[in-house]
Protein backbone atom coordinates (compact mmCIF):
# COMPACT_ATOMS: atom_id res chain seq x y z
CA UNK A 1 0.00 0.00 0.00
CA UNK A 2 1.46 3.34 -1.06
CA UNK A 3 1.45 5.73 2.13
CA UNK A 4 1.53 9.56 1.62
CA UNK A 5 5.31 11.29 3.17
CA UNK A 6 6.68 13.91 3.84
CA UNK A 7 10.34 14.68 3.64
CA UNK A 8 11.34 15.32 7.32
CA UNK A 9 9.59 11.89 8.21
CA UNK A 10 10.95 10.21 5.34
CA UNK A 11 12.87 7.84 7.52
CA UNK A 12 10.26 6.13 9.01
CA UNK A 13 9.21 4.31 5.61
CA UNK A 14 12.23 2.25 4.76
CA UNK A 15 11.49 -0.20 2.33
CA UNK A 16 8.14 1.17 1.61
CA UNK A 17 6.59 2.79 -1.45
CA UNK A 18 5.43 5.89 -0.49
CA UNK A 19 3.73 9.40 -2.40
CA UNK A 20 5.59 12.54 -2.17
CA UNK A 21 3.88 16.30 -3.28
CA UNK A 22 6.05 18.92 -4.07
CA UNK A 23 8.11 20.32 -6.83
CA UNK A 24 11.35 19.44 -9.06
CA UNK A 25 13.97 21.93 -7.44
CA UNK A 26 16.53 20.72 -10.14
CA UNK A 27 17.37 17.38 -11.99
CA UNK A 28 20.45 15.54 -13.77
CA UNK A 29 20.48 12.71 -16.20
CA UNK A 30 22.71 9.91 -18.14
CA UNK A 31 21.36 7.75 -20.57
CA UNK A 32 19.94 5.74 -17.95
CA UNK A 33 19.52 7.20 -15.29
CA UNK A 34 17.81 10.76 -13.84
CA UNK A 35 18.33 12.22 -10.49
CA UNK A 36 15.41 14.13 -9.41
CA UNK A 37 15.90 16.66 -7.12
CA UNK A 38 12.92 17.07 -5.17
CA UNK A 39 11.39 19.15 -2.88
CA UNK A 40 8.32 19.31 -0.62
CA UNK A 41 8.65 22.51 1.93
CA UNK A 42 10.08 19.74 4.72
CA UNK A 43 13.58 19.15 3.10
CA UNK A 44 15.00 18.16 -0.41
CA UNK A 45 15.48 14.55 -1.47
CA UNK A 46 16.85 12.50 -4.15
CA UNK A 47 14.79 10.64 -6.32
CA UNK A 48 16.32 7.94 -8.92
CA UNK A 49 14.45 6.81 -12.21
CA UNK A 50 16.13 3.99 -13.59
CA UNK A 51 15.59 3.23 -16.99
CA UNK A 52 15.59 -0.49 -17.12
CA UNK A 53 12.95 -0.59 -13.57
CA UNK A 54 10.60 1.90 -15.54
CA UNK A 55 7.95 2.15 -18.67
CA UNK A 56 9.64 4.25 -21.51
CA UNK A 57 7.14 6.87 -21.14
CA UNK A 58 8.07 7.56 -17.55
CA UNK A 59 11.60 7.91 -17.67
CA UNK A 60 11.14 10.22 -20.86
CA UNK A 61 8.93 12.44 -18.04
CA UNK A 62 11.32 12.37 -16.07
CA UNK A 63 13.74 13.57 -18.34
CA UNK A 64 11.86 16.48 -19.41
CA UNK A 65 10.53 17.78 -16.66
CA UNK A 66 11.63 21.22 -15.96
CA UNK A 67 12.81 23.61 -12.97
CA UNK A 68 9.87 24.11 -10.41
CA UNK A 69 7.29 22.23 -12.02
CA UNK A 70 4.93 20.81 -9.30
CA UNK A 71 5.05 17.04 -9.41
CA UNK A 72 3.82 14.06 -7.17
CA UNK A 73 6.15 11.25 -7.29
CA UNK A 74 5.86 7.45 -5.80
CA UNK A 75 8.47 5.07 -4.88
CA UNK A 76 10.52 2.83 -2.68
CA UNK A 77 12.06 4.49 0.51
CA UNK A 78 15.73 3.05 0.39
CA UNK A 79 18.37 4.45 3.03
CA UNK A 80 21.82 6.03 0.96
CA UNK A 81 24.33 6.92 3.26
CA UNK A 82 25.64 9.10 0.36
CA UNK A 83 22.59 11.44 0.78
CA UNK A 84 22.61 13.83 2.82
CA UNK A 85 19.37 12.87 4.92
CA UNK A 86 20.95 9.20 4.65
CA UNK A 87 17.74 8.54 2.20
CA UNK A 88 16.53 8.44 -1.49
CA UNK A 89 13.10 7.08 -3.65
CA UNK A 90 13.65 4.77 -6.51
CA UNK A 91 10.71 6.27 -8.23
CA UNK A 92 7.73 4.09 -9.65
CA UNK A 93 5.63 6.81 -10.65
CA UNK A 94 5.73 10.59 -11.48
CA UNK A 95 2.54 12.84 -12.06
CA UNK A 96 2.34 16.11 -13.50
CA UNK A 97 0.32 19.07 -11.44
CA UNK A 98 1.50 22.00 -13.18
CA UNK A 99 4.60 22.67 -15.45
CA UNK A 100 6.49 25.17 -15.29
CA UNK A 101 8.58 27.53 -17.87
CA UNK A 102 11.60 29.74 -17.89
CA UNK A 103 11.88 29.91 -14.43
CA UNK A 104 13.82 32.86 -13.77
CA UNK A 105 16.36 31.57 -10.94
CA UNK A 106 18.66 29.00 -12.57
CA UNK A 107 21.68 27.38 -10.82
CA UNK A 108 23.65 30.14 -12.53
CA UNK A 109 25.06 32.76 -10.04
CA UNK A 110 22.22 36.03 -10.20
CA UNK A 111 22.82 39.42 -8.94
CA UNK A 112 21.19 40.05 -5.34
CA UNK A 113 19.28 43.00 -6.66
CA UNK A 114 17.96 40.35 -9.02
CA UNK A 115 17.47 37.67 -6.15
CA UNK A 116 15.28 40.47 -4.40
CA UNK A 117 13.45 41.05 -7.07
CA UNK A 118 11.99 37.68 -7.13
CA UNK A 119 12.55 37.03 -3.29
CA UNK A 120 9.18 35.46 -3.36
CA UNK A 121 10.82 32.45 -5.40
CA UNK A 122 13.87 32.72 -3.74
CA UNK A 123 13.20 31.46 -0.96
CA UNK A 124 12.41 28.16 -2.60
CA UNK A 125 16.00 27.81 -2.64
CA UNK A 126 17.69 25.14 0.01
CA UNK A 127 19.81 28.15 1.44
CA UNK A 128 16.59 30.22 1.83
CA UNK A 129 14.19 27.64 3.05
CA UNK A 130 16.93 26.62 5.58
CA UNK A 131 17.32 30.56 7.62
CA UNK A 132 14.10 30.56 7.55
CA UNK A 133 12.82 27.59 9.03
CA UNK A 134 16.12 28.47 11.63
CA UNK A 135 13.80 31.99 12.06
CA UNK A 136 11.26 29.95 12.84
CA UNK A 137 12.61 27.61 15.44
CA UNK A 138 14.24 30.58 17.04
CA UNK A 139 11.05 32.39 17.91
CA UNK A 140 9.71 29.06 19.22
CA UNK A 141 12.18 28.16 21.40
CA UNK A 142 11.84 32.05 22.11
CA UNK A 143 8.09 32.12 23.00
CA UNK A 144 9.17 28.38 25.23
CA UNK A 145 11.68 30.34 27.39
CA UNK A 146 9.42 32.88 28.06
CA UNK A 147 6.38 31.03 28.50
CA UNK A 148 8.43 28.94 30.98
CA UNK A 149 9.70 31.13 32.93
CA UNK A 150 6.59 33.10 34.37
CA UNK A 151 6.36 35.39 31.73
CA UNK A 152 2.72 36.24 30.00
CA UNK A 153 2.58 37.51 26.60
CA UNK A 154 0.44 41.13 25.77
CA UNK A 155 0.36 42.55 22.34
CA UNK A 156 1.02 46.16 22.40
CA UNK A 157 -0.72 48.55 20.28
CA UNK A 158 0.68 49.06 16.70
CA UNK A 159 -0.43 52.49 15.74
CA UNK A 160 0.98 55.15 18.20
CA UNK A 161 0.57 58.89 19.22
CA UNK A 162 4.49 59.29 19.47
CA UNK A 163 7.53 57.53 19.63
CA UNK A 164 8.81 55.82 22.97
CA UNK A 165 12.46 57.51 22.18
CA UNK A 166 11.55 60.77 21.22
CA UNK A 167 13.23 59.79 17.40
CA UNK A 168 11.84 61.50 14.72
CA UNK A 169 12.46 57.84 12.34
CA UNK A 170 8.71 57.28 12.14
CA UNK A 171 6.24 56.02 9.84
CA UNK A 172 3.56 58.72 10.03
CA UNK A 173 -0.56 58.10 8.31
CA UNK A 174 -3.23 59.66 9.58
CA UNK A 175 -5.91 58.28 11.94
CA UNK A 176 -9.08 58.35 11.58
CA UNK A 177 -9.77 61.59 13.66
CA UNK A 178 -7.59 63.34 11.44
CA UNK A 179 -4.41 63.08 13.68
CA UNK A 180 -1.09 61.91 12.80
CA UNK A 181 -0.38 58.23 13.96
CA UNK A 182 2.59 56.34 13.57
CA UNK A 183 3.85 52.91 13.15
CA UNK A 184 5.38 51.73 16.06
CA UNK A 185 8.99 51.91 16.27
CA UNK A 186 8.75 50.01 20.27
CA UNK A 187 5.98 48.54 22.64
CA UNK A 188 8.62 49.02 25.06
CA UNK A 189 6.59 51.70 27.04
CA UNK A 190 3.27 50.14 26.94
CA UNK A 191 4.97 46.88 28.28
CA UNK A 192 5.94 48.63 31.33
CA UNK A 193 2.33 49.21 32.06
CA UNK A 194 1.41 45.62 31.24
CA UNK A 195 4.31 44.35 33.62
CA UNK A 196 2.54 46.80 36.74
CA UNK A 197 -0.62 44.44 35.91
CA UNK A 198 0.96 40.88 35.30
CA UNK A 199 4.45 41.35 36.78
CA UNK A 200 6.43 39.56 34.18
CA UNK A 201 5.48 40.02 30.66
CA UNK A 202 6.93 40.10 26.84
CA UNK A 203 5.96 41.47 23.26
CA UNK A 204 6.42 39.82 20.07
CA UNK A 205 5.64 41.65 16.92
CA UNK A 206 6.56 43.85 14.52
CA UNK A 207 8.68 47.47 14.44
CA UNK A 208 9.33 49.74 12.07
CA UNK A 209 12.00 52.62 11.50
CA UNK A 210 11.94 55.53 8.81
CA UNK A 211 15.68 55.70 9.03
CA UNK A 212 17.71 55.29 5.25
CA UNK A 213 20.43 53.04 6.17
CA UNK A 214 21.52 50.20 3.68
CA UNK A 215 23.95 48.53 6.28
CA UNK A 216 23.57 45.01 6.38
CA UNK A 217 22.49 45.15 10.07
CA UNK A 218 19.20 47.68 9.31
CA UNK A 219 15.86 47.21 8.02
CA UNK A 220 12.76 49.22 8.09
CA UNK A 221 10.52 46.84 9.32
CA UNK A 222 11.29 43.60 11.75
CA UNK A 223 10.73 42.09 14.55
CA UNK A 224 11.16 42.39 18.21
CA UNK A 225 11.09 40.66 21.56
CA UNK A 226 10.03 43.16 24.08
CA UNK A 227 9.99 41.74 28.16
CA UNK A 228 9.19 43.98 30.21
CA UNK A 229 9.41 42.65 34.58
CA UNK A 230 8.46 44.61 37.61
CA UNK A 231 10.82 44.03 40.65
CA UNK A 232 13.78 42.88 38.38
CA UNK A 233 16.82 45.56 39.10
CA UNK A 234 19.98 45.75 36.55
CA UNK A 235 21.91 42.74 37.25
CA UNK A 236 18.88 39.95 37.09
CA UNK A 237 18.06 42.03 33.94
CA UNK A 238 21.52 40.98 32.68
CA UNK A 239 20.93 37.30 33.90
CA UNK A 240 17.70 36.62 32.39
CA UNK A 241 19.10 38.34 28.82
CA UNK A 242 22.10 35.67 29.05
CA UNK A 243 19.54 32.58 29.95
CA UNK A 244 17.28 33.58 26.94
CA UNK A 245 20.13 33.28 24.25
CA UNK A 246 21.79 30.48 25.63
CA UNK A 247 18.59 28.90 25.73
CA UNK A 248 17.02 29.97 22.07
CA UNK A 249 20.85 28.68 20.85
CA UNK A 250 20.65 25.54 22.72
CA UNK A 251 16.91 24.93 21.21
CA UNK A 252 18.58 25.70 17.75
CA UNK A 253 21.33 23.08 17.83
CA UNK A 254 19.00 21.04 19.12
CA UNK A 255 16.50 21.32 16.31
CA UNK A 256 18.03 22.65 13.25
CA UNK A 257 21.08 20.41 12.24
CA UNK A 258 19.76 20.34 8.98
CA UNK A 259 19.33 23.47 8.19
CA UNK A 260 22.56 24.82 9.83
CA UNK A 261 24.80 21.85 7.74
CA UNK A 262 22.79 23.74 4.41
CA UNK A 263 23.88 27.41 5.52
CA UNK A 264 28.01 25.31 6.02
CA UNK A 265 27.73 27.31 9.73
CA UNK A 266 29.87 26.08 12.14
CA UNK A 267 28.65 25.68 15.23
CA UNK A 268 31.13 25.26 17.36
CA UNK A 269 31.36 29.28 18.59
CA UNK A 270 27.41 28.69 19.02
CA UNK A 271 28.29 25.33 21.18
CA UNK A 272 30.53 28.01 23.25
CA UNK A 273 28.07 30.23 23.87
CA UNK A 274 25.68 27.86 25.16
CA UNK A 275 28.68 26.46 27.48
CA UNK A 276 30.19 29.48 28.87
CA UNK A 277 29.18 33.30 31.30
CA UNK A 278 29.37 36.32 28.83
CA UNK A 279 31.57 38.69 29.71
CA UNK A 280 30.87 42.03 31.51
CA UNK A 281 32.24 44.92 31.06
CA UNK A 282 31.29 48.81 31.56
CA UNK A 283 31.64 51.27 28.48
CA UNK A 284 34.51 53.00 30.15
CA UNK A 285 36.28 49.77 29.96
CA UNK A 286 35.06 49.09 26.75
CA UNK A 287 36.37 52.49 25.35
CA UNK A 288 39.94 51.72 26.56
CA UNK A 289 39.86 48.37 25.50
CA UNK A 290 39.48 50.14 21.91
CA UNK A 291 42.00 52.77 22.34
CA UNK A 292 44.15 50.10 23.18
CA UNK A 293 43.92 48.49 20.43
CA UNK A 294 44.29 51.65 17.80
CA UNK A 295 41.14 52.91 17.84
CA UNK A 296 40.69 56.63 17.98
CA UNK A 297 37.68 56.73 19.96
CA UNK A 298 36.64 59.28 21.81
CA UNK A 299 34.46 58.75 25.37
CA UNK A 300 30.55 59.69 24.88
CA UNK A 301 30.26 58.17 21.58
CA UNK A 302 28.15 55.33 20.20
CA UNK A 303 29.93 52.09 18.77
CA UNK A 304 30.06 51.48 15.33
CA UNK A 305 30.59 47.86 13.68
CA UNK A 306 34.13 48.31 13.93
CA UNK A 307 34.16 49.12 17.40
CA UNK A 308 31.58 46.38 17.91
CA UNK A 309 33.12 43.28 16.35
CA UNK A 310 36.66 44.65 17.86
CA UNK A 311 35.03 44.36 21.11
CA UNK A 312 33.78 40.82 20.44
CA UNK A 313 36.95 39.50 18.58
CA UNK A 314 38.64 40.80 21.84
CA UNK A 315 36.46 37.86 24.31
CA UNK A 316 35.24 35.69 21.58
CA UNK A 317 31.96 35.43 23.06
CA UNK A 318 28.88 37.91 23.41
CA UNK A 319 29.80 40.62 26.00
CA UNK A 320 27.85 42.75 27.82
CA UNK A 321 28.45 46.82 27.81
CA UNK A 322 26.90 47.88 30.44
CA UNK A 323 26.67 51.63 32.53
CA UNK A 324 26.76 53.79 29.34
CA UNK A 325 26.79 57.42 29.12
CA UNK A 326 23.27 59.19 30.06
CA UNK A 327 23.48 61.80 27.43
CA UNK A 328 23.96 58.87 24.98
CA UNK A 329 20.92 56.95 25.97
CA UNK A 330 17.30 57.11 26.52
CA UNK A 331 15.66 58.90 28.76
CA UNK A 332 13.73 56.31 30.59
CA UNK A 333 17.23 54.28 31.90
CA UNK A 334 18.09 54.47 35.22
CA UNK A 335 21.00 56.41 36.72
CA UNK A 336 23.41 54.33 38.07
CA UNK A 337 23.53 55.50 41.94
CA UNK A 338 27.24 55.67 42.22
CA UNK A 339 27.57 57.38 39.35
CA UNK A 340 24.40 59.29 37.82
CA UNK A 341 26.37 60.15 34.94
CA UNK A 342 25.78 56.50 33.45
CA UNK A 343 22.71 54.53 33.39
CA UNK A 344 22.18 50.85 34.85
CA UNK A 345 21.59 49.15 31.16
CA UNK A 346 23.80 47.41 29.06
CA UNK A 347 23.94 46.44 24.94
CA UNK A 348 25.08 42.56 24.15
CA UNK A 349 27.43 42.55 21.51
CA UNK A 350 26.99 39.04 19.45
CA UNK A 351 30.61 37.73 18.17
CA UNK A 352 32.11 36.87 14.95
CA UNK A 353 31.08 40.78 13.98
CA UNK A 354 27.49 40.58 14.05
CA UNK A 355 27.56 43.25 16.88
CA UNK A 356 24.05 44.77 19.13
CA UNK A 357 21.67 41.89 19.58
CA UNK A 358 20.00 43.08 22.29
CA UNK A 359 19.47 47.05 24.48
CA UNK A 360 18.51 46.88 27.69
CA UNK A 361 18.03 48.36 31.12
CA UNK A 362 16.90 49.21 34.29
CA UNK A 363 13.76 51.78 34.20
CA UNK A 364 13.57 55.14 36.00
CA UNK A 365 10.47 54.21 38.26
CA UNK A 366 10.58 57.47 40.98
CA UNK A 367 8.37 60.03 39.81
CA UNK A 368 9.99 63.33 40.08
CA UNK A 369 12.94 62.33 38.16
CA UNK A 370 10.78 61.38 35.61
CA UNK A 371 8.81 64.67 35.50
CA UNK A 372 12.22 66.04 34.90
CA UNK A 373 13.44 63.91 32.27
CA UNK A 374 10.11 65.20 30.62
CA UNK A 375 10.49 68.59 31.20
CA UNK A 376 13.75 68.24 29.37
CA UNK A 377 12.55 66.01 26.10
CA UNK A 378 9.65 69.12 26.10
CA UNK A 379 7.08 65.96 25.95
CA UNK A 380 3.44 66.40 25.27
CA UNK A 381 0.53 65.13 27.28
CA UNK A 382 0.16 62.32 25.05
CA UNK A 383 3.35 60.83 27.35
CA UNK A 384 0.69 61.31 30.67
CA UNK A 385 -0.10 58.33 30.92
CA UNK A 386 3.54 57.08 30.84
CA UNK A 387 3.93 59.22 33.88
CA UNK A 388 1.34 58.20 35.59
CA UNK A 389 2.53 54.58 36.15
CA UNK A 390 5.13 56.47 38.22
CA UNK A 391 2.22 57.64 40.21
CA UNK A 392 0.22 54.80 41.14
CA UNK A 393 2.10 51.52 42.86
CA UNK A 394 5.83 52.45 40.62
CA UNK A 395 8.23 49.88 41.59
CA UNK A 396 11.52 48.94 40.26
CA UNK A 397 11.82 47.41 37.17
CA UNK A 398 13.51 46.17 34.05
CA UNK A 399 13.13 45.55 30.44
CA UNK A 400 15.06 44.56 27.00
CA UNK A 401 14.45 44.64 23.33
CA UNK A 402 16.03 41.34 21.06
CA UNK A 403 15.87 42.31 17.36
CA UNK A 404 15.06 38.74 16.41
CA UNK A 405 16.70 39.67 12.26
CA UNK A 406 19.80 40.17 13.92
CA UNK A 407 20.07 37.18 16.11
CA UNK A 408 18.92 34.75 13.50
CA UNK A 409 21.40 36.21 11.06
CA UNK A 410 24.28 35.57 13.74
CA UNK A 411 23.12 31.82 14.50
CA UNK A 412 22.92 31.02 10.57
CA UNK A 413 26.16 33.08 10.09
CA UNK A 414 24.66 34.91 7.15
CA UNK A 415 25.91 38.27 5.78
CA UNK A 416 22.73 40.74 5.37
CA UNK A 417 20.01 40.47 7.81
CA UNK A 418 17.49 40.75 4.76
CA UNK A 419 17.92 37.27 4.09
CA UNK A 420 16.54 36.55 7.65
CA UNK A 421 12.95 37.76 6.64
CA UNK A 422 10.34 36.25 4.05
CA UNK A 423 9.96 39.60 2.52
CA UNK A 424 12.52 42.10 3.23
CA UNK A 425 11.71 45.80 3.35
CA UNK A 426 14.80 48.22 2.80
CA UNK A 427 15.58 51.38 1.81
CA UNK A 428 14.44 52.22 -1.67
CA UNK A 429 12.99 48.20 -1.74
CA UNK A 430 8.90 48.32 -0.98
CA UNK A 431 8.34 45.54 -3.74
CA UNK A 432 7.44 42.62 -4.15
């Protein structure tokens, strides 16, 4: 009896003749012989029509069937430790859904402007199909550390009245009052409300920023992980940030061998994370860490990827840099009581150059500093209600923001961060 597979399963029907629905990613043939590659949305496998096993008329199907037709195909399960799934299907039988012509991406090398033109085929591709299927077991295991650690989830708003940084990178429409709304570029403040009502709490959604950068670290639109947790001061802050990625990397390795043996990644710095404490380190020390090392950099400036991977190179691990200047940061962190010059937050700096994964901090949560911090950013009353939750119960507490683009593009060891998203939207790039 011929039982209907899927790829990722495929091992569990040795010896057994099986239907597969997918598509012909690409194919080879001899005389007597075609390989089939084939494809289903679980994984790629090899399937072999042999000449002398098959009627004529099937073999010259399989012959001619071209790039990213869609195709159901029957055969024998056989293990091949050649493969690289350890399996391939001596075919039987091949059926034609829908054939395809002059499909634009051929084996050839392409242009990446061209590749982004047709990113919605693209990421048919093994490479493609492999980050993101990584992307995808990243924001599970994600969402698992979170959910099992006491933490609830609550979906802040996506249209806002102003920014929660005071930038002035923001997607502005109109609502439907007439007023100007943006997109939101953080649900960082609106978590610290949720996190007064549920204690510990996270976001997961999407963020947007207006700014024109075509670095290979910035988009205008991804994704963020936003926890927010009353009664959590600096350093627990720092300890929970460290769990989650050692956690989300271990959940990786664990589930995505696969995909990271496609992408050639090697995972043994990943391995090392998991294994080992990140280093700490304050920006002072950070800044003569680069002087040291040739850098003319000046105190009271932000890194740039230079400085960033520099740092990195220097542990070989992600490192902390924590107590930053105040006039460099936002105006929500918390002074550092020894010091009120720096605040009690800290960036992690992923290695091997892929730099800021994650900004964090303590929160200012005593009211009169906060009515001065407004005074100076000359906020509106549309920031009230922000200031009220200094009012009413204000306790200390803590928060972070992941950019989940840059993390997966460190853990698949990719170059540009727009291959980490289905659709990618950059500057100058709103299509397809």
């Amino acid at each position: 009896m011929t039982v209907k597979a899927r790829i990722e399963r495929i091992g569990e029907f040795v010896d057994q003749e099986v239907l597969l629905e997918g598509w012909l990613w690409n194919k080879r043939s001899s005389g007597k012989i075609a390989f089939l590659n084939f494809r289903d949305g679980t994984g790629f496998i090899q399937c072999v029509v042999v000449k002398q096993d098959v009627p004529e008329e099937l073999f010259e199907l399989a012959k001619g069937l071209s790039q990213e037709s869609s195709i159901r195909v029957k055969g024998i399960v056989r293990q091949e430790e050649r493969s690289q799934i350890g399996y391939e299907i001596n075919v039987t039988g091949i059926e034609v859904v829908s054939r395809t012509e002059d499909y634009p991406i051929t084996p050839k090398e392409h242009g990446v402007d061209f590749l982004l033109d047709h990113r919605h085929l693209w990421i048919r591709s093994p490479r493609q199909r492999a980050v993101l299927k990584i992307r995808a077991e990243v924001i599970k295991g994600m969402r698992a550390f979170f959910d099992e650690n006491g933490f609830t989830q609550v979906d802040p708003p996506i249209l806002t009245p102003s920014s929660a940084e005071g930038t002035t990178n923001m997607f502005e429409t109109e609502y439907v009052n007439g007023e100007s709304a943006y997109l939101s570029q953080s649900g960082q403040l609106y978590m610290e409300a949720a996190a007064m009502a549920l204690g510990r709490v996270y976001s997961f959604g999407p963020t947007f920023r207006a700014e024109k950068s075509k670095t290979r670290k910035h988009m205008n639109e991804f994704w963020m992980i936003e926890p927010e947790m009353a009664y959590v001061g600096h350093k627990e802050n720092l300890q929970i940030q460290q769990a989650l990625v050692k956690s989300t990397i271990k959940h990786v390795l664990e589930h995505c061998s696969y995909e990271l043996k496609a992408l050639d990644r090697d995972t043994a710095p990943l391995e090392r994370v998991v294994a080992e404490e990140f280093p700490i380190i304050t920006y002072a020390e950070a800044v003569k860490i680069l002087q040291e090392k040739g850098h003319d950099f000046p105190y009271g400036e932000d890194f740039g990827a230079p400085h960033e991977t520099e740092l990195t190179n220097h542990f070989d691990l992600p490192v902390f840099v924590e107590k930053w200047p105040a006039n460099i940061k936002a105006f929500y962190m918390q002074p550092d009581p020894e010091n009120p010059d720096v605040i009690l937050g800290a960036d992690l700096l992923a290695p091997e150059g892929y730099g800021e994964i994650i900004g964090g901090s303590e929160r200012i949560h005593d009211y009169e500093l906060m009515k001065e911090r407004f005074a100076h950013e000359n906020f509106d009353e549309s920031y009230n209600w922000y200031l009220e939750l200094r009012q009413y119960g204000s306790v200390p507490h803590s928060g972070f923001g992941i950019g989940l683009e840059r993390t997966i593009a460190w853990i698949c060891g990719i170059d540009h961060i727009r291959e980490t998203i289905m659709i990618p939207r950059t500057l100058y790039r709103l299509y397809p």
